[in-house]
Protein backbone atom coordinates (compact mmCIF):
# COMPACT_ATOMS: atom_id res chain seq x y z
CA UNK A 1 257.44 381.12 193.66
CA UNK A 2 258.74 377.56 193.79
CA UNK A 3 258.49 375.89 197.13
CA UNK A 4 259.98 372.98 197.81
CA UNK A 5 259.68 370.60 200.86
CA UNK A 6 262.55 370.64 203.05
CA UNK A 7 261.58 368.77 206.27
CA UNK A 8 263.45 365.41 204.54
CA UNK A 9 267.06 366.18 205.34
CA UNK A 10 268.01 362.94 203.41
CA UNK A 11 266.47 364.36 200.45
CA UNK A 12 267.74 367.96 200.64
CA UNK A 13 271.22 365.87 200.52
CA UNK A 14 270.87 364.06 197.73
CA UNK A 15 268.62 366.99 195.80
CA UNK A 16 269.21 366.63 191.91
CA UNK A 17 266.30 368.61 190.29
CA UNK A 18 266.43 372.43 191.12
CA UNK A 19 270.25 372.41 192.68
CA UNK A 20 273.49 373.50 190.29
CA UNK A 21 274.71 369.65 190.50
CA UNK A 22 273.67 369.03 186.92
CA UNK A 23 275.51 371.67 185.72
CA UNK A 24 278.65 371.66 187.39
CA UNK A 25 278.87 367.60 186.93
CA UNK A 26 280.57 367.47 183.60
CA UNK A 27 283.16 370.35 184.79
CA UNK A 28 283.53 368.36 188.04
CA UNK A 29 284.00 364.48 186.46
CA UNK A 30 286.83 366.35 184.40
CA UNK A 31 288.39 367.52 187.03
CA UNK A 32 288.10 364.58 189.12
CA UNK A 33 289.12 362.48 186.03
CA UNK A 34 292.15 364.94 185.18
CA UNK A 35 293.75 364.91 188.63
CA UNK A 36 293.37 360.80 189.18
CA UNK A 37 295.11 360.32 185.76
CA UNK A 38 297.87 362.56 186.93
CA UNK A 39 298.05 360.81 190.35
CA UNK A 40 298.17 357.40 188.63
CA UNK A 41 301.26 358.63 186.28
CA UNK A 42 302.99 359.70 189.44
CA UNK A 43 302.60 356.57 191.17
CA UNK A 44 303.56 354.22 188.23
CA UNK A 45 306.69 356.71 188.06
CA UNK A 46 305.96 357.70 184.51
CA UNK A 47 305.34 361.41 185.59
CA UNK A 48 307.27 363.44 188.07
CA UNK A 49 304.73 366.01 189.96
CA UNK A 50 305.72 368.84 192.56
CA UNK A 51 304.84 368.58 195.72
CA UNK A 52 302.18 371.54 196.52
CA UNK A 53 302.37 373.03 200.16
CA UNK A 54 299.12 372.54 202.04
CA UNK A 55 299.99 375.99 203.91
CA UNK A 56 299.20 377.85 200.53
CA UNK A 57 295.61 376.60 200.19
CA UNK A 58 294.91 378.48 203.63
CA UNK A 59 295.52 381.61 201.89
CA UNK A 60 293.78 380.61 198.66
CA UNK A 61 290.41 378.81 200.78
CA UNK A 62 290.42 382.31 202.35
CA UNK A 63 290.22 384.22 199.15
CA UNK A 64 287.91 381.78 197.65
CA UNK A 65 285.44 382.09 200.81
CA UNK A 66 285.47 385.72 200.56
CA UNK A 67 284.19 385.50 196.58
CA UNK A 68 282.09 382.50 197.32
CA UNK A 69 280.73 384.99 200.20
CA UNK A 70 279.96 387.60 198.19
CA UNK A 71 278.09 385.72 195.66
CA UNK A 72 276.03 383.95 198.07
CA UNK A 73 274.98 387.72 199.25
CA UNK A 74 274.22 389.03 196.17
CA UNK A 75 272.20 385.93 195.20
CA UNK A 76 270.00 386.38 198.46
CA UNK A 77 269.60 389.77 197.66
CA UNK A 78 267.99 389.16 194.11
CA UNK A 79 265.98 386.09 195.70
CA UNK A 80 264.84 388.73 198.87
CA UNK A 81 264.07 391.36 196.07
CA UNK A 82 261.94 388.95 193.83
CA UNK A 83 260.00 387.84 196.67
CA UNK A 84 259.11 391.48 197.68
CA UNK A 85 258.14 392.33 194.31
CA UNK A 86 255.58 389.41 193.88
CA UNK A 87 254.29 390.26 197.20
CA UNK A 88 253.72 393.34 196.03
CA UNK A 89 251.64 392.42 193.05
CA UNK A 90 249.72 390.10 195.34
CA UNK A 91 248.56 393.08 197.04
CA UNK A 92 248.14 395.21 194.23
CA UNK A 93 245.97 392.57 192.69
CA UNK A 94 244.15 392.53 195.87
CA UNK A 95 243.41 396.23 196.06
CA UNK A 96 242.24 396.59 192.60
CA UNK A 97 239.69 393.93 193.49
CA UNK A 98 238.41 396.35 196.45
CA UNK A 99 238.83 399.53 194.50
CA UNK A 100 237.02 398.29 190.78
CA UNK A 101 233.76 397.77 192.64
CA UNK A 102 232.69 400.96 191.73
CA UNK A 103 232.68 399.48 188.00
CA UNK A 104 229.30 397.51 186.74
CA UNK A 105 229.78 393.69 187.06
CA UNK A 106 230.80 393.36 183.10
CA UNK A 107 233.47 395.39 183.11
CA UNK A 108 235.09 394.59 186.58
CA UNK A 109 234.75 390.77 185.79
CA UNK A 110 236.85 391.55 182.33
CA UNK A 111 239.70 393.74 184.53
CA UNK A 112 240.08 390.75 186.96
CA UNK A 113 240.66 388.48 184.05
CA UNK A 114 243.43 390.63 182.35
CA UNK A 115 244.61 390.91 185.75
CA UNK A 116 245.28 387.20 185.69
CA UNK A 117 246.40 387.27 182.61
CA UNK A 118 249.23 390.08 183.02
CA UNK A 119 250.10 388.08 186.10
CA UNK A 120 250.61 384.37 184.11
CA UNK A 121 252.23 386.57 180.97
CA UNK A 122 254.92 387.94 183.55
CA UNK A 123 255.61 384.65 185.33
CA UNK A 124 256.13 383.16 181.71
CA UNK A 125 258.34 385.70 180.76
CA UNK A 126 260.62 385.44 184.16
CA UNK A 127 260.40 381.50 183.52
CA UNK A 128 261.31 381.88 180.06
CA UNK A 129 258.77 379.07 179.34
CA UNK A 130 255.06 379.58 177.70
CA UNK A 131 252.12 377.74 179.29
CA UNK A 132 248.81 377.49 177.50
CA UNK A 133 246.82 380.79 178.45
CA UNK A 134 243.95 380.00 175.29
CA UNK A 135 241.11 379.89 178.59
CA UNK A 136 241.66 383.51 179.11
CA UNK A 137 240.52 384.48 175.16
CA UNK A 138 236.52 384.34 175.71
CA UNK A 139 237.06 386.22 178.99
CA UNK A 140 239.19 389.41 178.36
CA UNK A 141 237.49 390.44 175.44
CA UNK A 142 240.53 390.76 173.50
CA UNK A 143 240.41 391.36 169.30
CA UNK A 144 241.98 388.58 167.20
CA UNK A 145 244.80 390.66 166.74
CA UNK A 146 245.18 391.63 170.14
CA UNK A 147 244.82 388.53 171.15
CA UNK A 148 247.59 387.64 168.56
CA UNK A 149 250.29 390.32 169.88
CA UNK A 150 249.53 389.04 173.40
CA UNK A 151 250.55 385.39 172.62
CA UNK A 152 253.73 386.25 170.26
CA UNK A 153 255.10 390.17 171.61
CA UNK A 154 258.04 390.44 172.67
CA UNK A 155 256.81 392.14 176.47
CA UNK A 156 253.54 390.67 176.57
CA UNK A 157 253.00 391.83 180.07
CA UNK A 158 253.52 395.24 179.10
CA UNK A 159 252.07 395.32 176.10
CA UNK A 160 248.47 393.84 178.00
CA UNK A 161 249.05 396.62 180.49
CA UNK A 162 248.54 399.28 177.74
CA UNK A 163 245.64 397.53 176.60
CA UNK A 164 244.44 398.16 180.39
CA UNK A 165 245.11 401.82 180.80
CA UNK A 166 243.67 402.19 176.94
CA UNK A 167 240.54 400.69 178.27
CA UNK A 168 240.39 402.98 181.13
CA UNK A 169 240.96 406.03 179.48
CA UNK A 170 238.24 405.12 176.97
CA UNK A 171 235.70 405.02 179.98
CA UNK A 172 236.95 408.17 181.84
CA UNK A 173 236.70 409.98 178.21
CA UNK A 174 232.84 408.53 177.70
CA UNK A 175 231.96 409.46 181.24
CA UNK A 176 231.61 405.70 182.57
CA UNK A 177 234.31 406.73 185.40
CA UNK A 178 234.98 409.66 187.50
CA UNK A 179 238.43 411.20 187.51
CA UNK A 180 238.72 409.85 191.07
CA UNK A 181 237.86 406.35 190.37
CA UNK A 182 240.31 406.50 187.18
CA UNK A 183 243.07 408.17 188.85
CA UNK A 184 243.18 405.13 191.72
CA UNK A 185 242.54 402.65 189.18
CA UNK A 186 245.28 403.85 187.06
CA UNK A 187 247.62 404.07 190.39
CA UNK A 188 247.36 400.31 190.75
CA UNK A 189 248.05 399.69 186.87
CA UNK A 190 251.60 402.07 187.55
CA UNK A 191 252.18 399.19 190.24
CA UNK A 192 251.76 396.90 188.52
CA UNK A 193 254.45 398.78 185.74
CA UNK A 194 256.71 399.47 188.81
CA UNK A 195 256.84 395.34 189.68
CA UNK A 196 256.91 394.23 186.30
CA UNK A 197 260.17 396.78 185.66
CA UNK A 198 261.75 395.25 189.18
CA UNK A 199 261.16 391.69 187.91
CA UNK A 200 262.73 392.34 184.17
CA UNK A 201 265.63 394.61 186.05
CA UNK A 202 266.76 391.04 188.02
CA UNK A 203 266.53 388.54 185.13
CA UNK A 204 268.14 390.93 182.74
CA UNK A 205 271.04 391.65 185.23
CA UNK A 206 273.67 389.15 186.08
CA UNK A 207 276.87 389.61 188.22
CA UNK A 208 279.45 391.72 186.17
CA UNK A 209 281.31 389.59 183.97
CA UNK A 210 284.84 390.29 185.41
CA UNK A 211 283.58 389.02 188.99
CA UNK A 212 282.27 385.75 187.06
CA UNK A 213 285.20 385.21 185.07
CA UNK A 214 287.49 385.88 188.19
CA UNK A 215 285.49 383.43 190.66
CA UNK A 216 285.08 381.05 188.04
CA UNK A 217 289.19 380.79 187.61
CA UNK A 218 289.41 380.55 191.11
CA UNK A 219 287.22 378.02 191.84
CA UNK A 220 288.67 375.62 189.23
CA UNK A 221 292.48 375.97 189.73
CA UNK A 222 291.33 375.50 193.52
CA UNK A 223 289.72 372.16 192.44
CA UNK A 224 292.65 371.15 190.06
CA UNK A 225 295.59 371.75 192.71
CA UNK A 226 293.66 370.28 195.99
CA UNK A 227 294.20 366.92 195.13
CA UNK A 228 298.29 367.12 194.80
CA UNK A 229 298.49 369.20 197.95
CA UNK A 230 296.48 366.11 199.59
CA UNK A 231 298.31 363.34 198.29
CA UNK A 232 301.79 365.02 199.65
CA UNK A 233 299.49 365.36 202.94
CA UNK A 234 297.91 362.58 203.42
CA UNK A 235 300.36 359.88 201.07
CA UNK A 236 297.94 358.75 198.87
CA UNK A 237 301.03 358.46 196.53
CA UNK A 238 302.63 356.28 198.34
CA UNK A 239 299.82 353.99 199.29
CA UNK A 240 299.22 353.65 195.19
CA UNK A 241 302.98 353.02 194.87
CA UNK A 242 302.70 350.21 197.89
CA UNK A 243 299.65 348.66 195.47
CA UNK A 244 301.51 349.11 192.04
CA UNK A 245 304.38 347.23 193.26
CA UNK A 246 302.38 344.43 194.89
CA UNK A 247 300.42 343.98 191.94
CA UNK A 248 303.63 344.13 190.62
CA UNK A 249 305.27 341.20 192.86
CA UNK A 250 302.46 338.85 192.16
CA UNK A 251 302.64 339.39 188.41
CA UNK A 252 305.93 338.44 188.34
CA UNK A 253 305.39 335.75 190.87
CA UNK A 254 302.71 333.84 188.54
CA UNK A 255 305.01 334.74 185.48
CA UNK A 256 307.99 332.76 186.91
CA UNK A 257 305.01 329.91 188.03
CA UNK A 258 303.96 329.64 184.81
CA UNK A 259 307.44 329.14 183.30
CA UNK A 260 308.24 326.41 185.85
């Protein structure tokens, strides 16, 4: 989990790295871009633009809040559920670290260690990113090609997870383990299934694509039509005319100068 310090409320304003800003700029300067052009053609009188009621964008801001609402619920909720999941591991980690003592010292020091690993192979696979994980080889006692399938399959967390279980069964059928001892240790390694599954079922799952598609259209002709509704409110039209036709006035007046 990313934390991120929050006691500088100047900072948490202006927050670049980590916020949607950087991808909503480009849509947003085009926006911003598209409606002063249009305002400028309507002041120079080269374009003739309705007048758009304020009273309508009370509606509209209501629907918009309501969609806006919902997404910010449903993000929470994947956020809340991610949280709980690698909590959950945490713990599960933890037990197994109480419950393998019964193993010798070899072979609980090599379950700890693909412990680990699982746990860096899942966060790599949530961040879609691949850290370096070569100081784990001499300590899992992987083979070559193992090792190989762990670094380049396509669920490497699950597919070091088998290797686990295989591992166990291999000492429950050689007598190294009790049925007891391999039934809890096996419990924890279905947890660990069970968290892994939760974590792949929230990346792989988006909003539906109808709700995107429908927020996403309202959100940008909201953006497009605000600024004619507040020019006819607050007469930023006029206030460019005023400046057109001063700028106007003095151009002429230093024409005429010049001539004289």
């Amino acid at each position: 989990m990313i934390i991120r310090n929050k006691n500088n409320s100047f900072k948490l304003l202006f927050a670049w790295h980590g916020t949607i800003l950087p991808k909503v700029m480009p849509a947003l300067m085009v926006v911003v871009c598209l409606s002063a052009l249009l305002v400028y053609l309507s002041a120079a009188h080269f374009l003739m633009l309705p007048e758009v009621p304020a009273i309508g964008f009370t509606i509209f801001g209501v629907i918009l809040s309501i969609f806006l609402s919902f997404s910010n619920t449903a993000c929470y909720d994947r956020w809340w559920e991610g949280r709980k999941l690698w909590g959950a591991l945490i713990a599960n980690t933890r037990h197994i670290i109480r419950d393998s003592y019964v193993l010798d010292d070899n072979q609980r020091q090599v379950l700890m260690y693909r412990v680990m690993l699982f746990c860096y192979l899942l966060r790599d696979r949530l961040r879609h990113q691949s850290q370096p994980i070569a100081h784990f080889q001499d300590k899992v006692q992987l083979t070559a090609e193992q090792w190989q399938q762990c670094t380049q399959h396509i669920n490497a967390p699950q597919y070091l997870l088998e290797i686990i279980q295989k591992n166990l069964v291999q000492n429950y059928k050689q007598g190294q383990i009790s049925d007891i001892i391999y039934s809890t240790l096996t419990r924890h390694t279905v947890a660990m299934g069970d968290i892994h599954a939760g974590c792949d079922r929230i990346m792989s799952t988006p909003l539906p694509f109808s709700y995107s598609v429908l927020l996403h259209r309202a959100v940008y002709s909201f953006c497009l039509i605000l600024p004619f509704s507040l020019e006819a409110s607050l007469g930023f039209n006029r206030l460019l005319i005023f400046r057109f036709r001063r700028f106007e006035c003095r151009t002429r007046r230093t024409f005429w100068t010049t001539r004289k």
